[in-house]
Every structure is written in C-alpha cells, then in structure tokens.
C-alpha atoms as a PDB file:
ATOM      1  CA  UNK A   1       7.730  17.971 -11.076  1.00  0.00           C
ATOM      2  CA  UNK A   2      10.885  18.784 -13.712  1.00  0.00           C
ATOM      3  CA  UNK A   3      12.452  16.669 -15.686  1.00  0.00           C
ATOM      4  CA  UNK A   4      15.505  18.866 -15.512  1.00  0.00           C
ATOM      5  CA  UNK A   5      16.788  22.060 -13.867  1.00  0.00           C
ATOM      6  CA  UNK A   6      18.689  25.336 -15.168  1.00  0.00           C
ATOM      7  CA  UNK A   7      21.424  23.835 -13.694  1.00  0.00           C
ATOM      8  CA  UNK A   8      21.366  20.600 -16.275  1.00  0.00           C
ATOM      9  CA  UNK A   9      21.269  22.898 -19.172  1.00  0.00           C
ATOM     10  CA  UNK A  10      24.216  24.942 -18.379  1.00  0.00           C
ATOM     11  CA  UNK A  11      25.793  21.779 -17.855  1.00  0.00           C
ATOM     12  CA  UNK A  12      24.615  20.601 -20.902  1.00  0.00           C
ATOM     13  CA  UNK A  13      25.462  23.497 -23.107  1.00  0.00           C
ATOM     14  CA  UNK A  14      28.607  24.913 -20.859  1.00  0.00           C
ATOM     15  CA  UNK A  15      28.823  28.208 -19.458  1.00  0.00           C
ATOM     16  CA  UNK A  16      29.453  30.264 -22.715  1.00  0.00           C
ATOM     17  CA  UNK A  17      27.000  29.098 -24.598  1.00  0.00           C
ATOM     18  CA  UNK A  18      24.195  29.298 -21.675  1.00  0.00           C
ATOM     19  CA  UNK A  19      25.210  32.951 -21.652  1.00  0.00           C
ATOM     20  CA  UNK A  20      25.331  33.553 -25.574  1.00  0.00           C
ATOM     21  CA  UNK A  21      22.059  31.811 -26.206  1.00  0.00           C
ATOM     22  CA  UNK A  22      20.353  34.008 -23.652  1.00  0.00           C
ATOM     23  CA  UNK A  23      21.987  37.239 -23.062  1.00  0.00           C
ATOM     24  CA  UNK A  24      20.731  39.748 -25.359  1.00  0.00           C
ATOM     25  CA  UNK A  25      21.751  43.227 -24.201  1.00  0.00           C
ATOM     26  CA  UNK A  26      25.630  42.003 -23.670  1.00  0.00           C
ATOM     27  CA  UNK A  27      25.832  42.271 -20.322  1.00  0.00           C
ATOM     28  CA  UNK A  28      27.798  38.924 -20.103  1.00  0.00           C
ATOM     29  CA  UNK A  29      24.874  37.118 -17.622  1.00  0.00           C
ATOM     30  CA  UNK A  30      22.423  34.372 -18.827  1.00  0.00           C
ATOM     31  CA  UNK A  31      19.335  35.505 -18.779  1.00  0.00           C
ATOM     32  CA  UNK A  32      17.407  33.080 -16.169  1.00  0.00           C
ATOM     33  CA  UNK A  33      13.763  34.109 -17.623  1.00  0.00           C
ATOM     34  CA  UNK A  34      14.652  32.782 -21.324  1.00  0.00           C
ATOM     35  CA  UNK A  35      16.674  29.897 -19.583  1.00  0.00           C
ATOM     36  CA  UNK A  36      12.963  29.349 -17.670  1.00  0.00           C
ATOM     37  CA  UNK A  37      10.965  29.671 -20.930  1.00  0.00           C
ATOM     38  CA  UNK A  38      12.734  26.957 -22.448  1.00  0.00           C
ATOM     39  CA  UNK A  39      13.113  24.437 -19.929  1.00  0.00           C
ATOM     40  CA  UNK A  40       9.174  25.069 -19.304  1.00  0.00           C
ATOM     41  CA  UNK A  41       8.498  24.757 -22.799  1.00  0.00           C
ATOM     42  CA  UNK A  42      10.595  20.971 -23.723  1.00  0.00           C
ATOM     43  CA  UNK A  43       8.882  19.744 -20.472  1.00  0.00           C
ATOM     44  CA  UNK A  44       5.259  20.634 -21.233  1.00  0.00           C
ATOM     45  CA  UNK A  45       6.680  19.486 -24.618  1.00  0.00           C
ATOM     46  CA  UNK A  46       7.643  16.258 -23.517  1.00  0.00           C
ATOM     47  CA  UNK A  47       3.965  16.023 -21.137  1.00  0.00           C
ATOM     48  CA  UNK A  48       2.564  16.636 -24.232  1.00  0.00           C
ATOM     49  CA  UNK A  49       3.381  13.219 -25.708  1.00  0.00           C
ATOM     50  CA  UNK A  50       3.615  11.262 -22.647  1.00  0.00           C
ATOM     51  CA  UNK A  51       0.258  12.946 -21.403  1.00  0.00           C
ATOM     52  CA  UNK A  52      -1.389  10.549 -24.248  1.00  0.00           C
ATOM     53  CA  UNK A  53      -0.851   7.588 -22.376  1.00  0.00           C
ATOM     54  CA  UNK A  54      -0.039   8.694 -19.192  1.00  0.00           C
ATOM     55  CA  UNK A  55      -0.536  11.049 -15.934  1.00  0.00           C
ATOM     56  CA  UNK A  56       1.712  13.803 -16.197  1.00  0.00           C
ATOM     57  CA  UNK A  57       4.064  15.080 -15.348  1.00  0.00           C
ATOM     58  CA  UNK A  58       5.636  11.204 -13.899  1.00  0.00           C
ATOM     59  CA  UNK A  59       6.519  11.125 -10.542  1.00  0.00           C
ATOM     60  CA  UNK A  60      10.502  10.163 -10.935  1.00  0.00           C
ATOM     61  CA  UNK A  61      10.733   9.522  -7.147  1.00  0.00           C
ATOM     62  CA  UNK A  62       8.188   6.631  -8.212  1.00  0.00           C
ATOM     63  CA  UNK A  63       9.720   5.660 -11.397  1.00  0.00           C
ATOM     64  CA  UNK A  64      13.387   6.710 -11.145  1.00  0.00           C
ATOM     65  CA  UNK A  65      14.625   4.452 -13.785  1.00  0.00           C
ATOM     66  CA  UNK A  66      12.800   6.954 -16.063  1.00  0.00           C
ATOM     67  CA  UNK A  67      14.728  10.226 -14.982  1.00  0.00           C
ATOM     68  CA  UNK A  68      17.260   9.847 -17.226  1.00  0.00           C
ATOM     69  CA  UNK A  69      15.600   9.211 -20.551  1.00  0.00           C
ATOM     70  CA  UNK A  70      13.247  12.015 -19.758  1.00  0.00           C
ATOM     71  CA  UNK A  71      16.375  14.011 -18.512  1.00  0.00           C
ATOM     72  CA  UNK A  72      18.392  13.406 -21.782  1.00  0.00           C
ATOM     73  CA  UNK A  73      15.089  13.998 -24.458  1.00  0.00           C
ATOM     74  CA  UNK A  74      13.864  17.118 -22.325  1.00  0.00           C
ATOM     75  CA  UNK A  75      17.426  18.562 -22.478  1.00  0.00           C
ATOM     76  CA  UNK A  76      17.399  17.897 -26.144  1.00  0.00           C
ATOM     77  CA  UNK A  77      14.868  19.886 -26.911  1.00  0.00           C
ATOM     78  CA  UNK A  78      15.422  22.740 -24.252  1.00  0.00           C
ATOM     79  CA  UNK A  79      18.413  22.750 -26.565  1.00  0.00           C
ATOM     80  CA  UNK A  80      16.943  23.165 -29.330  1.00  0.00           C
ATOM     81  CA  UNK A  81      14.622  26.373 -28.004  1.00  0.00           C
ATOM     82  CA  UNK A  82      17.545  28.155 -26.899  1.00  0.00           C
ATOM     83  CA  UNK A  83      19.766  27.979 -30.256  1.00  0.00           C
ATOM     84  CA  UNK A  84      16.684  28.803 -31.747  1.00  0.00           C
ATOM     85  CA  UNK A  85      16.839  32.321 -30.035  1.00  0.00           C
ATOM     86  CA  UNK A  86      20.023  32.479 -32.441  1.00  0.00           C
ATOM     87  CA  UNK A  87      20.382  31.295 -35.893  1.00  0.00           C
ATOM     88  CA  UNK A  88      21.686  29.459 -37.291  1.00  0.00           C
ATOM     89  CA  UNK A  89      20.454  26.269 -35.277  1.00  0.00           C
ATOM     90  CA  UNK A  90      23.872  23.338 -35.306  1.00  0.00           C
ATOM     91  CA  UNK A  91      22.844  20.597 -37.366  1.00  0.00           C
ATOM     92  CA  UNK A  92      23.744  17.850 -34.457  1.00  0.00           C
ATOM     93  CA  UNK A  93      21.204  19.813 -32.231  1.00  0.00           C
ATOM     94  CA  UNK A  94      18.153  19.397 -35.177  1.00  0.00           C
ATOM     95  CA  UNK A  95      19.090  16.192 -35.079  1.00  0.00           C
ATOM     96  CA  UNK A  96      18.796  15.492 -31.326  1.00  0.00           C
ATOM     97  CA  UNK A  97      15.060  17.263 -31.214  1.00  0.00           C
ATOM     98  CA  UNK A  98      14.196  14.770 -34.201  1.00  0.00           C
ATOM     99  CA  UNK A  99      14.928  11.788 -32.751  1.00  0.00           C
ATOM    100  CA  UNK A 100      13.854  12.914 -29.413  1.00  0.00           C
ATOM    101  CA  UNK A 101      10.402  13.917 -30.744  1.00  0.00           C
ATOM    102  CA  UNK A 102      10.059  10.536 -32.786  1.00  0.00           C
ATOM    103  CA  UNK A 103      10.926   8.627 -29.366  1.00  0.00           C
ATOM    104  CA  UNK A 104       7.780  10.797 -27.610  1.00  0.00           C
ATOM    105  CA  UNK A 105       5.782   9.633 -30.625  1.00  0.00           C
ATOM    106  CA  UNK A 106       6.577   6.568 -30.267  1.00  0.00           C
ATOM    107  CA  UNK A 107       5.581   6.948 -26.452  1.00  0.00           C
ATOM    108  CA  UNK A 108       2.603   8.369 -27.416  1.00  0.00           C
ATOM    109  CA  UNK A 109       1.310   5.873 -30.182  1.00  0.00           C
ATOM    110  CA  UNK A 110       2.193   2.877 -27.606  1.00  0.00           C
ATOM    111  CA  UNK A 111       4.616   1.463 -30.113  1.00  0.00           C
ATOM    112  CA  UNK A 112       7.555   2.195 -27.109  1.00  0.00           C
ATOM    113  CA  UNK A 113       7.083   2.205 -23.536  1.00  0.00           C
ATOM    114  CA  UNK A 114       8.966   4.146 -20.746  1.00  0.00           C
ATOM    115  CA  UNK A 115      11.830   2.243 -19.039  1.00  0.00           C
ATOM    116  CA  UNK A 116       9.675   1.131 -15.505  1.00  0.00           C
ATOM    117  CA  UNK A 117       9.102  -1.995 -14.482  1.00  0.00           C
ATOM    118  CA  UNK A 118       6.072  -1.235 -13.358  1.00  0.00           C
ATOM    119  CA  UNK A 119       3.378   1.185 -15.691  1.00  0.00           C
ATOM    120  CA  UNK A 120       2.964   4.655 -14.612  1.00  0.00           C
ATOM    121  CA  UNK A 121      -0.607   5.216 -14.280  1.00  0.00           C
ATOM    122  CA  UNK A 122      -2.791   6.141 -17.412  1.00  0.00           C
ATOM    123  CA  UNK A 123      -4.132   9.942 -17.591  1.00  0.00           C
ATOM    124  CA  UNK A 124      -7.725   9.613 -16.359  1.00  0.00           C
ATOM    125  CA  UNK A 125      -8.376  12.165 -18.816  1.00  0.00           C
ATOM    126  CA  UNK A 126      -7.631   9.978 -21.554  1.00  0.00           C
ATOM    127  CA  UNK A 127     -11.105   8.906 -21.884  1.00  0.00           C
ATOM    128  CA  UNK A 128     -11.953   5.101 -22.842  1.00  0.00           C
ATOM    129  CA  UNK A 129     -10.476   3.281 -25.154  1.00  0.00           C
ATOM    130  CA  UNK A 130     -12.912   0.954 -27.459  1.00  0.00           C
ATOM    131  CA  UNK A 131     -11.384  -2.712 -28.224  1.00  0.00           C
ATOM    132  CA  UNK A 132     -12.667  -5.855 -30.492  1.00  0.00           C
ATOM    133  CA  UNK A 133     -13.008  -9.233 -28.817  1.00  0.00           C
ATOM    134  CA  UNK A 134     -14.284 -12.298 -30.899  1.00  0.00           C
ATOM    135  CA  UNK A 135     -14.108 -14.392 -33.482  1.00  0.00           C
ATOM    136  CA  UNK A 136     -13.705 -12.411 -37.103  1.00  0.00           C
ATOM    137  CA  UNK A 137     -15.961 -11.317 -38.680  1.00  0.00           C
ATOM    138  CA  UNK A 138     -18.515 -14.908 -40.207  1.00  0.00           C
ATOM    139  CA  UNK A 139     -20.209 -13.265 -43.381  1.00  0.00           C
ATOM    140  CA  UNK A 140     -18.144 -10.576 -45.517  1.00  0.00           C
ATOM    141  CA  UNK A 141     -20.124  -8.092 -48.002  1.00  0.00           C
ATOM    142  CA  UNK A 142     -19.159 -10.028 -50.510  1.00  0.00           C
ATOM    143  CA  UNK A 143     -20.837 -13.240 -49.493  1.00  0.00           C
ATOM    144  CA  UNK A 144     -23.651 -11.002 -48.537  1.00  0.00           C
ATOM    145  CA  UNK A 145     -24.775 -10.526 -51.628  1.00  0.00           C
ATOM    146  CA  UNK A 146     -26.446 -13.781 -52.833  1.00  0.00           C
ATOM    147  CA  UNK A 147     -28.271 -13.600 -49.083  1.00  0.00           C
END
C-alpha cells in the first residue's frame, strides 16, 4: 500500500522542478523510474521506523486519520532523495527530512504514537517484549554485604 503517489510529488514539488530533479539527458520529461526510486525509497523509509512497532505498510483504508501524516513525512523525504540527485540540497528541504525522521523515531521508540483511535496492529515479527512487575527490588548490594 503507498503512502503517496507520483502524482503527490509533482504536486508537491510543481512541474519544473519534478522535471529538473529527474531529467538528466534534457529532454524536458521527468523521468518516472527516478520519480519511482524515490517514492519507493521514503516509504520503505518510513516502514522502516514504523515497522518497529507496527505491521507495515498500515492499511490507511483502516486507519485513514493516519494518511495524511504519513502523506506529509513520506513526501518530505521523497523530497529530499530527489534534490539529492542535484546539489546543492535547499536548506528548508534538510530541514523537513530532520524533523520528519525525528517524528519516525519517535514512532519507533514509542515516545509518539500514530494519530488512530484505535492501535494498528503490532508487527508479529517484532518478537516479545520482556517487562518488570513487582514490588522493587527488597535487598540492594549494598545492604548485601553485612548478609
């Protein structure tokens, strides 16, 4: 499932630029293959981080109040691959893939959640998790010592 389509990121960037970012021999069309690559690349990006916590890619039919945010941080960093196919890279467009990469770690770490009101289901590969229930710990290794 994508989080965005060709279409978004010439939206996104506007027509010139999706053709100056891409076409390399002049021929004044956007190269769909490179426009592919990227797009393909900030989404397994993006599944990357979210595949942490979660099955991926999410099922926005199921969770649609997610499509945006995932819309606007894959975009970011499709961004970001294409004007890095020409230096040098605009400042404001670093900037986006920064923050948009500290959101996904912040996804990915648990310390932010995805916009749902109900949890998408955990990635079975994920393995268990190990967790601490009780009282703390009664004797410390100081107080140990004299025993």
């Amino acid at each position: 499932m994508a989080y965005i389509t060709n279409a978004d990121i010439e939206q996104r960037l506007g027509h010139v630029a999706y053709v100056q970012l891409t076409d390399d021999y002049g021929t004044g069309i956007a190269d769909e293959v490179k426009i592919d690559e990227a797009r393909l690349g900030a989404e397994g990006e993006v599944d990357s981080y979210l595949g942490r916590r979660y099955a991926v890619p999410i099922n926005l039919a199921l969770y649609p109040e997610t499509a945006g945010v995932l819309k606007s941080i894959t975009l970011d960093l499709a961004e970001y691959r294409l004007h890095c196919r020409r230096s040098p890279v605009p400042e404001e467009v670093i900037a986006k893939r920064e923050l948009a990469v500290r959101w996904l770690q912040g996804i990915a770490t648990g310390e932010l959640v995805l916009p749902t009101t109900t949890e998408p289901a955990s990635n079975p590969a994920s393995g268990f998790e190990a967790r601490v229930t009780g009282n703390l710990r009664i004797l410390t290794p100081d107080e140990m010592k004299d025993l």
